[in-house]
N, C-alpha and C. Protein backbone atom coordinates (compact mmCIF):
# COMPACT_ATOMS: atom_id res chain seq x y z
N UNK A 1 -27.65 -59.34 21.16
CA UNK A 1 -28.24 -60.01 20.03
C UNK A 1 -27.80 -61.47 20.03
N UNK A 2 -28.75 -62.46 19.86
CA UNK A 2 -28.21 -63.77 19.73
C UNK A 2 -27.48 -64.27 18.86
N UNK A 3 -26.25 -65.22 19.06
CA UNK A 3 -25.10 -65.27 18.36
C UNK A 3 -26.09 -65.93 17.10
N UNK A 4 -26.92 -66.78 17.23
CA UNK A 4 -27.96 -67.56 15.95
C UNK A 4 -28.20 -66.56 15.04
N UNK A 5 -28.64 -65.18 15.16
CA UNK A 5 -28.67 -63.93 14.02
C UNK A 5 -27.37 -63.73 13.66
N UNK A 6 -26.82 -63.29 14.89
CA UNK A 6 -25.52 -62.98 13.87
C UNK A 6 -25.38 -64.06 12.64
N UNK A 7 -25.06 -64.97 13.12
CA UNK A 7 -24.65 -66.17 11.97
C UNK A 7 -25.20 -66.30 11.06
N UNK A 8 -26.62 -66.62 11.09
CA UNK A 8 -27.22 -66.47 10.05
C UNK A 8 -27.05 -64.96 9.31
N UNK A 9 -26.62 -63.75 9.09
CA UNK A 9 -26.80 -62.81 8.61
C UNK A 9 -25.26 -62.68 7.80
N UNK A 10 -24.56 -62.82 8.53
CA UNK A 10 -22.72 -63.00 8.22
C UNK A 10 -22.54 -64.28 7.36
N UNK A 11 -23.30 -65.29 7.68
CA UNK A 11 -23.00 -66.39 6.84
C UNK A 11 -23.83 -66.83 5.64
N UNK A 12 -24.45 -65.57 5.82
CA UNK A 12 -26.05 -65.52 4.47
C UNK A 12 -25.40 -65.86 2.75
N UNK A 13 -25.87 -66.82 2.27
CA UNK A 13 -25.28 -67.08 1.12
C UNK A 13 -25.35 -65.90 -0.04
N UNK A 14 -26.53 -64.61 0.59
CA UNK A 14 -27.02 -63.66 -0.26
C UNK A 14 -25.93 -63.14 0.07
N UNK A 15 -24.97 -62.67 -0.87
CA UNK A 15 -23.58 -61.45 -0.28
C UNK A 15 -24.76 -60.44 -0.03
N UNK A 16 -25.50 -59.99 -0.75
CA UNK A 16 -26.12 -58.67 -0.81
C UNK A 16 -26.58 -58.26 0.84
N UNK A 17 -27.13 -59.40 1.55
CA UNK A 17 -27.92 -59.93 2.22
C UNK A 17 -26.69 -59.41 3.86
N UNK A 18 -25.46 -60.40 3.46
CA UNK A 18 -24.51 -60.28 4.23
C UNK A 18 -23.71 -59.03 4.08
N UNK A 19 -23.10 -58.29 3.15
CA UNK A 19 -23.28 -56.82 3.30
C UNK A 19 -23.31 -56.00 4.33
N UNK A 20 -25.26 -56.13 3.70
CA UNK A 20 -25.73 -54.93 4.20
C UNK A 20 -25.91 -55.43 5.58
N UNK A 21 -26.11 -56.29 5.98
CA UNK A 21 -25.76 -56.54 7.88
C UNK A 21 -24.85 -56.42 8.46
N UNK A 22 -23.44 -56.18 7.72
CA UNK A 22 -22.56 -56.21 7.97
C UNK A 22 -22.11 -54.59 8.66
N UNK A 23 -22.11 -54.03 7.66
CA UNK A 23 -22.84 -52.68 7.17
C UNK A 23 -23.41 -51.91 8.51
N UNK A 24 -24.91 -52.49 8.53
CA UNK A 24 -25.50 -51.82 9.87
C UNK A 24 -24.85 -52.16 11.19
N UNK A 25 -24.38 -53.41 11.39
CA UNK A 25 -23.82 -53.79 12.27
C UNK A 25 -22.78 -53.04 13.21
N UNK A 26 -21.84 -53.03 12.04
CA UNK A 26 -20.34 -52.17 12.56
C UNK A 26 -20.32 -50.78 11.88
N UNK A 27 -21.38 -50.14 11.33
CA UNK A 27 -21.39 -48.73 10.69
C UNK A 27 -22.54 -48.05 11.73
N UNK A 28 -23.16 -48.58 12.24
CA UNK A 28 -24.66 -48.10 13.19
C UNK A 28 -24.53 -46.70 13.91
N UNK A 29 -23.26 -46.79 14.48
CA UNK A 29 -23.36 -44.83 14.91
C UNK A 29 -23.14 -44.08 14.16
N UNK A 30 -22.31 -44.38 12.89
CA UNK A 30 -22.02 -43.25 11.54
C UNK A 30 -23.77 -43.41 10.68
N UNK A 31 -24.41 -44.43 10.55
CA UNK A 31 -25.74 -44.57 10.38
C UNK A 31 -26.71 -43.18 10.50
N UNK A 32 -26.60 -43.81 11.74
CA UNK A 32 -27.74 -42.82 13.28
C UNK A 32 -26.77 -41.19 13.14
N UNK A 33 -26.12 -40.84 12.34
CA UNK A 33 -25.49 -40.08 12.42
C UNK A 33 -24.68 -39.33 14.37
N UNK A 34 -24.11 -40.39 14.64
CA UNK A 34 -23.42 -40.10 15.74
C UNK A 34 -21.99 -39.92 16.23
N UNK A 35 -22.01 -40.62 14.67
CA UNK A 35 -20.06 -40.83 14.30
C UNK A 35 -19.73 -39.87 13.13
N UNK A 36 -18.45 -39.10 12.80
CA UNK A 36 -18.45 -38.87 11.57
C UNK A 36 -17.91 -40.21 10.74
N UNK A 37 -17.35 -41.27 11.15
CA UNK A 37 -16.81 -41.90 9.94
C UNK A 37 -16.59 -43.75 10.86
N UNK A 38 -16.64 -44.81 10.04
CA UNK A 38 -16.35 -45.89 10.84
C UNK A 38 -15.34 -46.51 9.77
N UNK A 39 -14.71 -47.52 10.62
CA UNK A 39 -13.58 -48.45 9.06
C UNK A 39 -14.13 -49.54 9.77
N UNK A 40 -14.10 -50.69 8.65
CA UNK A 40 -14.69 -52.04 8.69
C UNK A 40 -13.65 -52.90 7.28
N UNK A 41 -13.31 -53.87 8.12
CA UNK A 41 -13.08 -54.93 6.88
C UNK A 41 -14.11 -55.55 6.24
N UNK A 42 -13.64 -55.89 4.94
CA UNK A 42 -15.32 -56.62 3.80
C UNK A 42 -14.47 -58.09 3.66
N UNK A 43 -14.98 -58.42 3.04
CA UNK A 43 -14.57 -59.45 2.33
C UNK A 43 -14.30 -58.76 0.56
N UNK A 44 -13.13 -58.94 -0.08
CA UNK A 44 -12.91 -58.35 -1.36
C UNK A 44 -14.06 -58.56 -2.07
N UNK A 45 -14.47 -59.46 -2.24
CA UNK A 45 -15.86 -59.81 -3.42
C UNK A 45 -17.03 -59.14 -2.99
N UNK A 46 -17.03 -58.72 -1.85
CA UNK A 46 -17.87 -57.65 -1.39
C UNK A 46 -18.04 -56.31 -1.59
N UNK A 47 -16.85 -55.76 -2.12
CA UNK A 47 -16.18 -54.07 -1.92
C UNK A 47 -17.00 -53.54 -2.75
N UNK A 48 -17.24 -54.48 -4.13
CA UNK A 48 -18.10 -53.81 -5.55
C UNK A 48 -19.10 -53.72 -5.19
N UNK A 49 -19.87 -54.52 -4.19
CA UNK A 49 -21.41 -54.17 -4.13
C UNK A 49 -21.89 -52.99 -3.14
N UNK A 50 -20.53 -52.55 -2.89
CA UNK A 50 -21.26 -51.32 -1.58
C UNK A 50 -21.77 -49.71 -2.75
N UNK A 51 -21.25 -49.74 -3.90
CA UNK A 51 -21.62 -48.81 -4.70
C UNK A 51 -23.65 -49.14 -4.88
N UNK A 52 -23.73 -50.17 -4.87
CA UNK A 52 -25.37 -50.55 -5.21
C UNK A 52 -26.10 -50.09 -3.80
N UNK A 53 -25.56 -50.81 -2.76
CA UNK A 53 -25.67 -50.52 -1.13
C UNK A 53 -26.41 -49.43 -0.53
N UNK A 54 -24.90 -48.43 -0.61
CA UNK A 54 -24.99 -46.63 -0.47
C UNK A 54 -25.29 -45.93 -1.44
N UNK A 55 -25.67 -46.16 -2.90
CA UNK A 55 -26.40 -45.68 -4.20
C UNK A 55 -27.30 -44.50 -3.43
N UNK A 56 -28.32 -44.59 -2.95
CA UNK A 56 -29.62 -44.11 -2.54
C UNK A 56 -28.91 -43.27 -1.09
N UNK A 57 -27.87 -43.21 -0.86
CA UNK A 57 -27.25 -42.72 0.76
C UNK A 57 -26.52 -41.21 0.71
N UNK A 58 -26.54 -40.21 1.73
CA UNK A 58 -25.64 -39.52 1.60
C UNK A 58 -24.01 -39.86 2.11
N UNK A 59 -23.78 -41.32 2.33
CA UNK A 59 -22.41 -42.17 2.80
C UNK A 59 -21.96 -42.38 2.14
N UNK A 60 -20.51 -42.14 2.12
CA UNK A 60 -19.11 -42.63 0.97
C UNK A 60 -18.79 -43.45 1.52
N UNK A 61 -17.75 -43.60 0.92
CA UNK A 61 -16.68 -44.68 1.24
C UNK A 61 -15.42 -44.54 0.52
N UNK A 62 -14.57 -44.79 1.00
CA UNK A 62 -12.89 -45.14 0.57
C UNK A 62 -12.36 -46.95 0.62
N UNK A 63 -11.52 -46.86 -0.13
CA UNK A 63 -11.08 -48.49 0.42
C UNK A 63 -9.37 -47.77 1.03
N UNK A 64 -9.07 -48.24 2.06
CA UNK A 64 -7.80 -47.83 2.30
C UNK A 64 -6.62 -48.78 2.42
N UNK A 65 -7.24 -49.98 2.50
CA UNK A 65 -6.16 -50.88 1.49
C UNK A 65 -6.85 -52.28 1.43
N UNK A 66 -6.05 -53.39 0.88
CA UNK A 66 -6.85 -54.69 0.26
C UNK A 66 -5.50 -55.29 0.13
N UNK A 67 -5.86 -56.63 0.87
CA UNK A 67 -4.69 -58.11 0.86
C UNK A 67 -5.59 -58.85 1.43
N UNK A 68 -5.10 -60.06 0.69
CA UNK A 68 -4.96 -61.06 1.47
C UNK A 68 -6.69 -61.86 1.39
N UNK A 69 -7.56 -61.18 0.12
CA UNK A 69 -8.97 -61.35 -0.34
C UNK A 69 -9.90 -59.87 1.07
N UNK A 70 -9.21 -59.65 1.95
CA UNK A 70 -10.11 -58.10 2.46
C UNK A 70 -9.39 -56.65 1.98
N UNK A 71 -10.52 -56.03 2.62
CA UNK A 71 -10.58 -54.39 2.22
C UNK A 71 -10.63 -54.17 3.51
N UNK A 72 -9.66 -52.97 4.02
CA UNK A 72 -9.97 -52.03 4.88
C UNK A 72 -10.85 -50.87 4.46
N UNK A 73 -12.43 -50.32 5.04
CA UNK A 73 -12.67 -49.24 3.85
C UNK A 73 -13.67 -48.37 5.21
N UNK A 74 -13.15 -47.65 4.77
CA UNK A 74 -13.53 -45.82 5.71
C UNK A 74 -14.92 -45.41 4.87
N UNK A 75 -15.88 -45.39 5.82
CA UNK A 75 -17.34 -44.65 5.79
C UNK A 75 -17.40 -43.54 6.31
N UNK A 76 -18.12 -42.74 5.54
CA UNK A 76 -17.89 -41.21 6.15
C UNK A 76 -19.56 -40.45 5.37
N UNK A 77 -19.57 -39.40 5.82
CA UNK A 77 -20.36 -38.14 5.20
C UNK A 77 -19.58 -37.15 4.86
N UNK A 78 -19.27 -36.99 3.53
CA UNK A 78 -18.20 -36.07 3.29
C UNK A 78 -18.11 -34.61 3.92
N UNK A 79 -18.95 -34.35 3.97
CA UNK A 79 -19.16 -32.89 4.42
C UNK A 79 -19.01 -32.83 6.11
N UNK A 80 -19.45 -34.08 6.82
CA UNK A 80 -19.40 -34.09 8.70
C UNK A 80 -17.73 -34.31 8.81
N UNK A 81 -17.16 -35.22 7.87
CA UNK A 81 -16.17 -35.60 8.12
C UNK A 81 -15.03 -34.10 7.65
N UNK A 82 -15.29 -33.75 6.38
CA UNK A 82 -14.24 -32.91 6.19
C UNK A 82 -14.85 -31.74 7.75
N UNK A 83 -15.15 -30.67 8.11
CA UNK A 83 -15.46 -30.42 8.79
C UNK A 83 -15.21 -30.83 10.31
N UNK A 84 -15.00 -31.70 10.67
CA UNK A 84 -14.19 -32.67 12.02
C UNK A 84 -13.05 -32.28 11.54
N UNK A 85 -12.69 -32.96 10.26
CA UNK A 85 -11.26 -32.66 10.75
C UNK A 85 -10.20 -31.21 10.45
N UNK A 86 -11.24 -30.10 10.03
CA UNK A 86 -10.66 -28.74 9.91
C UNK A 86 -11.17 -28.16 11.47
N UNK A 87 -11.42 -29.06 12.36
CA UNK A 87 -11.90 -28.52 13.61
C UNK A 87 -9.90 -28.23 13.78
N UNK A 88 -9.89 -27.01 15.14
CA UNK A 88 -8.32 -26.37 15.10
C UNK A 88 -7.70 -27.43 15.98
N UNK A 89 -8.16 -28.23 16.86
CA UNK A 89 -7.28 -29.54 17.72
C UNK A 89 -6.89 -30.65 16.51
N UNK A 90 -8.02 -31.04 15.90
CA UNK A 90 -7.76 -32.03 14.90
C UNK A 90 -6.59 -31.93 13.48
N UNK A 91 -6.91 -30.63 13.30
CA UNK A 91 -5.76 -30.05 12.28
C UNK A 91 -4.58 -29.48 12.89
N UNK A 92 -4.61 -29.37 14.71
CA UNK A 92 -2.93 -29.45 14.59
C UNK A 92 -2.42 -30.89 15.20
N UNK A 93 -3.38 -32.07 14.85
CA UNK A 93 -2.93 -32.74 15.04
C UNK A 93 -2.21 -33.91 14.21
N UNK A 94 -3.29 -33.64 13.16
CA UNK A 94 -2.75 -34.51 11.88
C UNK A 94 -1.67 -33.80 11.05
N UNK A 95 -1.63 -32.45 11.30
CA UNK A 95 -0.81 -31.33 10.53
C UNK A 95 0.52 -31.79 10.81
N UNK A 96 0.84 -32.75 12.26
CA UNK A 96 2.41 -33.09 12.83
C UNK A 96 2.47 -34.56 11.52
N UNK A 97 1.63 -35.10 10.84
CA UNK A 97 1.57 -36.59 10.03
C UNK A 97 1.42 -35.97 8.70
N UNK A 98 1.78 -34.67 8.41
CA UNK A 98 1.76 -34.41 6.78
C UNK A 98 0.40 -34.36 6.45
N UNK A 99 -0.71 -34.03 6.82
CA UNK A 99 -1.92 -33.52 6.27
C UNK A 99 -1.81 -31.51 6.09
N UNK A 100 -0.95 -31.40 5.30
CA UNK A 100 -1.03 -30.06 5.44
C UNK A 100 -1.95 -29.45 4.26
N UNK A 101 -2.80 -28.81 5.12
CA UNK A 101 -3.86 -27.57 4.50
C UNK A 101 -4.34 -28.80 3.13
N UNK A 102 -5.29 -29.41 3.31
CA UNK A 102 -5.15 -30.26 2.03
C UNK A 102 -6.56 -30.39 2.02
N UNK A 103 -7.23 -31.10 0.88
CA UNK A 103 -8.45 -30.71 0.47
C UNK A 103 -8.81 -32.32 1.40
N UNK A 104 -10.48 -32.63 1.60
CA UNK A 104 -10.55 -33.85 2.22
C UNK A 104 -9.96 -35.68 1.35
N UNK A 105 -10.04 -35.45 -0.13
CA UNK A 105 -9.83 -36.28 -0.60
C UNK A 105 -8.25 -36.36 -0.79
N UNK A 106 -7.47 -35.18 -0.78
CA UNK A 106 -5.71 -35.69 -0.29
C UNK A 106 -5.62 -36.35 0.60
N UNK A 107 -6.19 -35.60 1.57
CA UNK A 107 -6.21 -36.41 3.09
C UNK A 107 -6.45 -37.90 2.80
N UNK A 108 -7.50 -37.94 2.72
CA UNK A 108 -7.27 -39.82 2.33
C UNK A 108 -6.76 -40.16 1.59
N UNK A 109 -6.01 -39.74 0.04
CA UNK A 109 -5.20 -40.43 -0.44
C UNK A 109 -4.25 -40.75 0.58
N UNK A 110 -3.41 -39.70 1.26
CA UNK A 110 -2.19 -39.78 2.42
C UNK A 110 -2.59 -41.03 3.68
N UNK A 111 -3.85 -40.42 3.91
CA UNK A 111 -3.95 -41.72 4.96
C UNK A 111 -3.89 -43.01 4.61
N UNK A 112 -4.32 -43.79 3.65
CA UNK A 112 -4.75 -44.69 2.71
C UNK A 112 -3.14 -44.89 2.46
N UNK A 113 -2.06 -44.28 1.99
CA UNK A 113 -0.51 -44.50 1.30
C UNK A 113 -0.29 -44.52 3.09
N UNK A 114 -0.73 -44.37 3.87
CA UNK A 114 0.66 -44.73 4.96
C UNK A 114 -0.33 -45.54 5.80
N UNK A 115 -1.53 -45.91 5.47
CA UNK A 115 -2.28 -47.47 6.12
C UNK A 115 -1.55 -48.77 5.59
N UNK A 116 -1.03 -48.67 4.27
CA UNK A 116 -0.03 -49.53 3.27
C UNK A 116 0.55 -49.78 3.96
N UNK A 117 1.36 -48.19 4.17
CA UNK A 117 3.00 -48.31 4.48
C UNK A 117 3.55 -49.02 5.69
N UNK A 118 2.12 -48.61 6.84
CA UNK A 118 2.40 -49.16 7.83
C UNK A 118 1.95 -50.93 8.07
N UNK A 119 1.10 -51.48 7.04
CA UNK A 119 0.77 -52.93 6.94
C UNK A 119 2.03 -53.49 6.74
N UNK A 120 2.76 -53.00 5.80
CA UNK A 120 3.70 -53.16 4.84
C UNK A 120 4.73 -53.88 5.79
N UNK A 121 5.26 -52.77 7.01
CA UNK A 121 6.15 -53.12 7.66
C UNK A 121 5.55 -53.67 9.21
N UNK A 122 4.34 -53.87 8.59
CA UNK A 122 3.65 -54.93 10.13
C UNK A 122 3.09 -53.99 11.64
N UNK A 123 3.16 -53.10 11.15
CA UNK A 123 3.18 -51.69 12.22
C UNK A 123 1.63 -51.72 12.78
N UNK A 124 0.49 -52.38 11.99
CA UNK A 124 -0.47 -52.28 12.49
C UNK A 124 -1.25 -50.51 11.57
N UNK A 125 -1.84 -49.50 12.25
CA UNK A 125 -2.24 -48.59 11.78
C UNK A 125 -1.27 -47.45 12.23
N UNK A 126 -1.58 -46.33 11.19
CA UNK A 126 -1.09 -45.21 11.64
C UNK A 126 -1.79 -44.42 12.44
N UNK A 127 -1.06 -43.70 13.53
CA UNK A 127 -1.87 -43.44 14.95
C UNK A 127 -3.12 -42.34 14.58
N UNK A 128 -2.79 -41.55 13.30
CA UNK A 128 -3.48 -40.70 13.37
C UNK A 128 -4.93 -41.05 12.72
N UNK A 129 -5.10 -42.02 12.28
CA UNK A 129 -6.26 -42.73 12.19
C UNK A 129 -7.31 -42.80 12.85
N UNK A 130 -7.05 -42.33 14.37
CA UNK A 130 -8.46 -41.93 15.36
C UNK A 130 -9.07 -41.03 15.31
N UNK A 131 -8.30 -39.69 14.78
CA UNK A 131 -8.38 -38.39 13.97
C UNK A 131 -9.34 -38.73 13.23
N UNK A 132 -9.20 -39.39 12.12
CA UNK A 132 -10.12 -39.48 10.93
C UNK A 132 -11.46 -40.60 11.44
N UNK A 133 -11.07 -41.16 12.47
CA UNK A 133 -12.46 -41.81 13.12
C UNK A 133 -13.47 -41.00 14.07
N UNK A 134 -12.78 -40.15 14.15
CA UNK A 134 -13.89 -38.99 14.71
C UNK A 134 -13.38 -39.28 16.44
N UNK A 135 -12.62 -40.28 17.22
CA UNK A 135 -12.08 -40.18 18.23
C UNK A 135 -11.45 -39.01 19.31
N UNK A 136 -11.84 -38.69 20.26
CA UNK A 136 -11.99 -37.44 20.90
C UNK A 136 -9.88 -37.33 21.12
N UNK A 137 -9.92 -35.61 20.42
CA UNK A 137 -8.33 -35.59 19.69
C UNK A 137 -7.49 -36.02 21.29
N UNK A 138 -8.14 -35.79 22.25
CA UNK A 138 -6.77 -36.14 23.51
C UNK A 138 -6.88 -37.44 23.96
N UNK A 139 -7.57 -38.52 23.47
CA UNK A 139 -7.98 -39.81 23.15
C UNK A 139 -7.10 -40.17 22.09
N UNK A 140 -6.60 -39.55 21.35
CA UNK A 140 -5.63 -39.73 20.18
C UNK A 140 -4.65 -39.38 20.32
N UNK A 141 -4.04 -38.04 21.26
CA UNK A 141 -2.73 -38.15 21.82
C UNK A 141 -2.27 -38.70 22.56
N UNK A 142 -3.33 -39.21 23.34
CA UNK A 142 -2.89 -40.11 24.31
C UNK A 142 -2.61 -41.79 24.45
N UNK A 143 -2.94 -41.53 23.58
CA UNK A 143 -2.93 -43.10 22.56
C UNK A 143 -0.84 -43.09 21.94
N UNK A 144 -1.11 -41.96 21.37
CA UNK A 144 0.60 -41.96 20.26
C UNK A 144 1.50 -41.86 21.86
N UNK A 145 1.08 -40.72 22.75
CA UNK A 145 2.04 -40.56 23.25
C UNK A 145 2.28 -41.90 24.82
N UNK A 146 1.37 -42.49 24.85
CA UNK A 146 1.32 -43.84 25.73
C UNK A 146 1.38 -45.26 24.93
N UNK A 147 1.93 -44.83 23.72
CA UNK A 147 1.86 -45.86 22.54
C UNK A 147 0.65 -47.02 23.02
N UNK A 148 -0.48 -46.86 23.10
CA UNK A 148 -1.60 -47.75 23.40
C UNK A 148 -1.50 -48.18 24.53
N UNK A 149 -0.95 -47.84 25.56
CA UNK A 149 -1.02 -48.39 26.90
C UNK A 149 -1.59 -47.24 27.77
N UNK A 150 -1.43 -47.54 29.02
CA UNK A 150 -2.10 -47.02 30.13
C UNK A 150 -2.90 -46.05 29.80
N UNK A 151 -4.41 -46.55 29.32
CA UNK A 151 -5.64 -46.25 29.39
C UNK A 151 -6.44 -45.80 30.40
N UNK A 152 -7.11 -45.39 30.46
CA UNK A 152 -7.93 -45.39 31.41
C UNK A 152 -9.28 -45.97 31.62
N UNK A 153 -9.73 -46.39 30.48
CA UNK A 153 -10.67 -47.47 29.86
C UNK A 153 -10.49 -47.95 28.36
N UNK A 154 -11.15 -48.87 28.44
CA UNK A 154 -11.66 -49.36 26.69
C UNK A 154 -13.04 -49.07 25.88
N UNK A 155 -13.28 -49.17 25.34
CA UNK A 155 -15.21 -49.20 24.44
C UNK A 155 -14.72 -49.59 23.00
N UNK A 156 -15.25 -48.77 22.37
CA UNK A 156 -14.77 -48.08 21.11
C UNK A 156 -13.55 -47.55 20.48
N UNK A 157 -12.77 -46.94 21.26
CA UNK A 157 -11.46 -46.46 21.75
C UNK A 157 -10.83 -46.91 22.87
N UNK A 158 -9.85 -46.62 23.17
CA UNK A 158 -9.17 -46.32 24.11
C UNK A 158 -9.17 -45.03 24.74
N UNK A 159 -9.26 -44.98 25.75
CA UNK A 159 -9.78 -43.56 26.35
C UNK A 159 -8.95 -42.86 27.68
N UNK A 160 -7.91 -42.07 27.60
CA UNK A 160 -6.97 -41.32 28.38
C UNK A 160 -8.01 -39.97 28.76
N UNK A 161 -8.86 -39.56 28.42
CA UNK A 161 -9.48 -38.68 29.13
C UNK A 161 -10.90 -38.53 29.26
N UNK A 162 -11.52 -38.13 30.19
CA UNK A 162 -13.30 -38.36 30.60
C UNK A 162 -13.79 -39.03 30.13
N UNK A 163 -12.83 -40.12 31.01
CA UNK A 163 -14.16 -41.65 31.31
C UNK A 163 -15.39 -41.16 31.10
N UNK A 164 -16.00 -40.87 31.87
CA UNK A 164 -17.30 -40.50 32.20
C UNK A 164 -17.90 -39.92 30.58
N UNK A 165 -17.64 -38.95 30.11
CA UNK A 165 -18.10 -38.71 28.76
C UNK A 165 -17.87 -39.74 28.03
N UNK A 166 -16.77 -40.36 27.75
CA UNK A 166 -16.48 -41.46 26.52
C UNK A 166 -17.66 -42.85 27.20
N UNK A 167 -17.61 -42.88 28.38
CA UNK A 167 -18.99 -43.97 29.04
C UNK A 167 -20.22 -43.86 28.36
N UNK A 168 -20.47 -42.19 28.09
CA UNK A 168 -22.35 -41.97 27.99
C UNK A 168 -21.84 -42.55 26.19
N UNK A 169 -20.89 -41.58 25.58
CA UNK A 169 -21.06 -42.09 23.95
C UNK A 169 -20.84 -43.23 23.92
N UNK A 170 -20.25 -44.33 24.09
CA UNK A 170 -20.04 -45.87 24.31
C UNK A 170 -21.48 -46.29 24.40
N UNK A 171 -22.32 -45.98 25.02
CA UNK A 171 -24.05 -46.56 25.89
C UNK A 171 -24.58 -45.94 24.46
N UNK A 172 -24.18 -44.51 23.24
CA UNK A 172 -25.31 -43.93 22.65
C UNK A 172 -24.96 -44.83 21.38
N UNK A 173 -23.54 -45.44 21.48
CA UNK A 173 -23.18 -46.15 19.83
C UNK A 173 -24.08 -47.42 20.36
N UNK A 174 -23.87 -48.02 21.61
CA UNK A 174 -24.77 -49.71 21.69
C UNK A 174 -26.06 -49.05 21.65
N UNK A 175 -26.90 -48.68 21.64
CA UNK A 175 -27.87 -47.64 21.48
C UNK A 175 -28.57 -48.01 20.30
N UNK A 176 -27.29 -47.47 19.46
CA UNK A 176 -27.78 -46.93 18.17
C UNK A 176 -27.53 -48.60 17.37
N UNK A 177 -26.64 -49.36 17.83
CA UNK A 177 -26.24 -50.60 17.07
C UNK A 177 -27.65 -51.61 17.06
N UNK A 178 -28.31 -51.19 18.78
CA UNK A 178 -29.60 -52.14 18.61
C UNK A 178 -30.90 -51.61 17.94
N UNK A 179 -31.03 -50.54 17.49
CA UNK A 179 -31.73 -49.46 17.32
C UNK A 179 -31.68 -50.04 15.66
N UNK A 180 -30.32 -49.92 14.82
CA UNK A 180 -30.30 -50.30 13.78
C UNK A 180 -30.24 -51.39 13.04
N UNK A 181 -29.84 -52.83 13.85
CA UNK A 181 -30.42 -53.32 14.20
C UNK A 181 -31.62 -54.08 13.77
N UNK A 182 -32.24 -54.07 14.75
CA UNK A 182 -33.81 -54.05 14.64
C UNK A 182 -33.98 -53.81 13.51
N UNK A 183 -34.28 -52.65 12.90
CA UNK A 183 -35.02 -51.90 11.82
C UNK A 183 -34.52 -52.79 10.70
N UNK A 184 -33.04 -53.00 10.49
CA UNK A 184 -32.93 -54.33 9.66
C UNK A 184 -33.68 -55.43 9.59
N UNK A 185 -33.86 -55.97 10.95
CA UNK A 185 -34.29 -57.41 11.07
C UNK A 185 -35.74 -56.91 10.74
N UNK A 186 -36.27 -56.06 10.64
CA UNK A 186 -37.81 -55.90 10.10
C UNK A 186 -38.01 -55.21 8.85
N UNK A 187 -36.94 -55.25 8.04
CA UNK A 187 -37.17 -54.94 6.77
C UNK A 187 -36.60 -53.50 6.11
N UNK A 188 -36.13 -52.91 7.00
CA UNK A 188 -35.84 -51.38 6.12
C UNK A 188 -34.39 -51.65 5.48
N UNK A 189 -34.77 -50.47 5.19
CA UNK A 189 -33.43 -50.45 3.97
C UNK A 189 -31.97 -49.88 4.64
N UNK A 190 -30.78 -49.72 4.34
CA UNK A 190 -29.95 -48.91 4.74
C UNK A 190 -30.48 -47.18 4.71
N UNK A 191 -31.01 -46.90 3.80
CA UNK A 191 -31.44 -45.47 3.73
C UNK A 191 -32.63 -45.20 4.34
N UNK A 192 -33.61 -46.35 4.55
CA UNK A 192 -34.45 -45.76 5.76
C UNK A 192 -33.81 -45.86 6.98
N UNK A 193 -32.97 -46.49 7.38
CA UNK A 193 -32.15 -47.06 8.71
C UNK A 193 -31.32 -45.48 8.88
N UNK A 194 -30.58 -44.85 7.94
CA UNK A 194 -30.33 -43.23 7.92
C UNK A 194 -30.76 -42.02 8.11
N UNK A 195 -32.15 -42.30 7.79
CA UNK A 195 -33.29 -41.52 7.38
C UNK A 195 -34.31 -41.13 8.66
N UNK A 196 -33.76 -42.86 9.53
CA UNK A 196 -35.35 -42.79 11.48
C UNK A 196 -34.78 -41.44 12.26
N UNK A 197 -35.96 -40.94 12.28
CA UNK A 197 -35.87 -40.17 13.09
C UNK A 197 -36.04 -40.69 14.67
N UNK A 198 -36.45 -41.57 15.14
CA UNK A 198 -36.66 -41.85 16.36
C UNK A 198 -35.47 -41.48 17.22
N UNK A 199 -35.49 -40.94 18.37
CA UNK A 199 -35.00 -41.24 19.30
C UNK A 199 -34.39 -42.85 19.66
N UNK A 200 -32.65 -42.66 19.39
CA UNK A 200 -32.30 -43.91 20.08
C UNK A 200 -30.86 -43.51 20.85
């Protein structure tokens, strides 16, 4: 996409305007339903208008923390997401970070109190955060237990196991980013942008 759209869309004096591009931009595979969940920083004066946004959506949102005039804030489908993470790899994985047996909205309170905790003391995120991004779970151990190093590629993640699979989903999220995209730049809404059935 030409850097001239971007700019103009990010630097749109309409917040509403800038948002929701924002929005499709870096939310496009949780969109296209391909992701269960994405996190994106806003701008704070932004955070209130995503209730008007996703109004018409089956997409939540959390804020999981705010300094400094941004929001860190987690998009999800409550129901894809709780569901991921009662999958049995994912729950014995977060189960070692104190998510025990807990309903989906504990869970994010907990995640959300130790996204703080760990800003707090400069730590960056807590590892189990790929968990709740829908990140493939040995992509996430392999992450804590190589503390972010020796990868085997980059995309989206960091990726310690089948290149080759994490390659094709990498190609289906740029996919889906130009896919959604588009449909912006010609007028649809976030909820028709949810709603295409097309093949992308």
């Amino acid at each position: 996409m030409p850097a001239e759209v971007l700019s103009y869309f990010l630097k749109n004096r309409d917040w509403r305007l800038r948002l929701a591009f924002q929005v499709v931009l870096q939310c496009a595979p949780l969109l296209k339903r391909l992701k269960v969940s994405c996190v994106i920083s806003l701008e704070e004066t932004l955070y209130e208008g995503l209730k008007e946004l996703l109004g018409d959506t089956d997409i939540s949102y959390w804020r999981l923390s705010c300094s400094e005039g941004k929001c860190l804030v987690l998009f999800y489908r409550p129901d894809e997401l709780e569901r991921y993470l009662s999958s049995p790899k994912i729950r014995s994985l977060i189960y070692e970070y104190g998510y025990l047996d807990m309903s989906l909205e504990r869970m994010l309170v907990r995640l959300c109190s130790r996204v703080e905790a760990f800003a707090e003391l400069g730590m960056g995120f807590p590892h189990e955060i790929g968990a709740f991004l829908g990140y493939p779970p040995d992509d996430v151990k392999g992450f804590i237990e190589n503390e972010g190093g020796k990868y085997l590629m980059i995309g989206y993640w960091k990726v310690y196991s089948n290149p080759a699979k994490a390659r094709m989903i990498f190609k289906e999220y740029d996919r889906a980013k130009d896919c959604a995209v588009n449909e912006f730049i010609t007028g649809k809404s976030i909820r028709e942008i949810c709603e295409t059935e097309e093949k992308i």
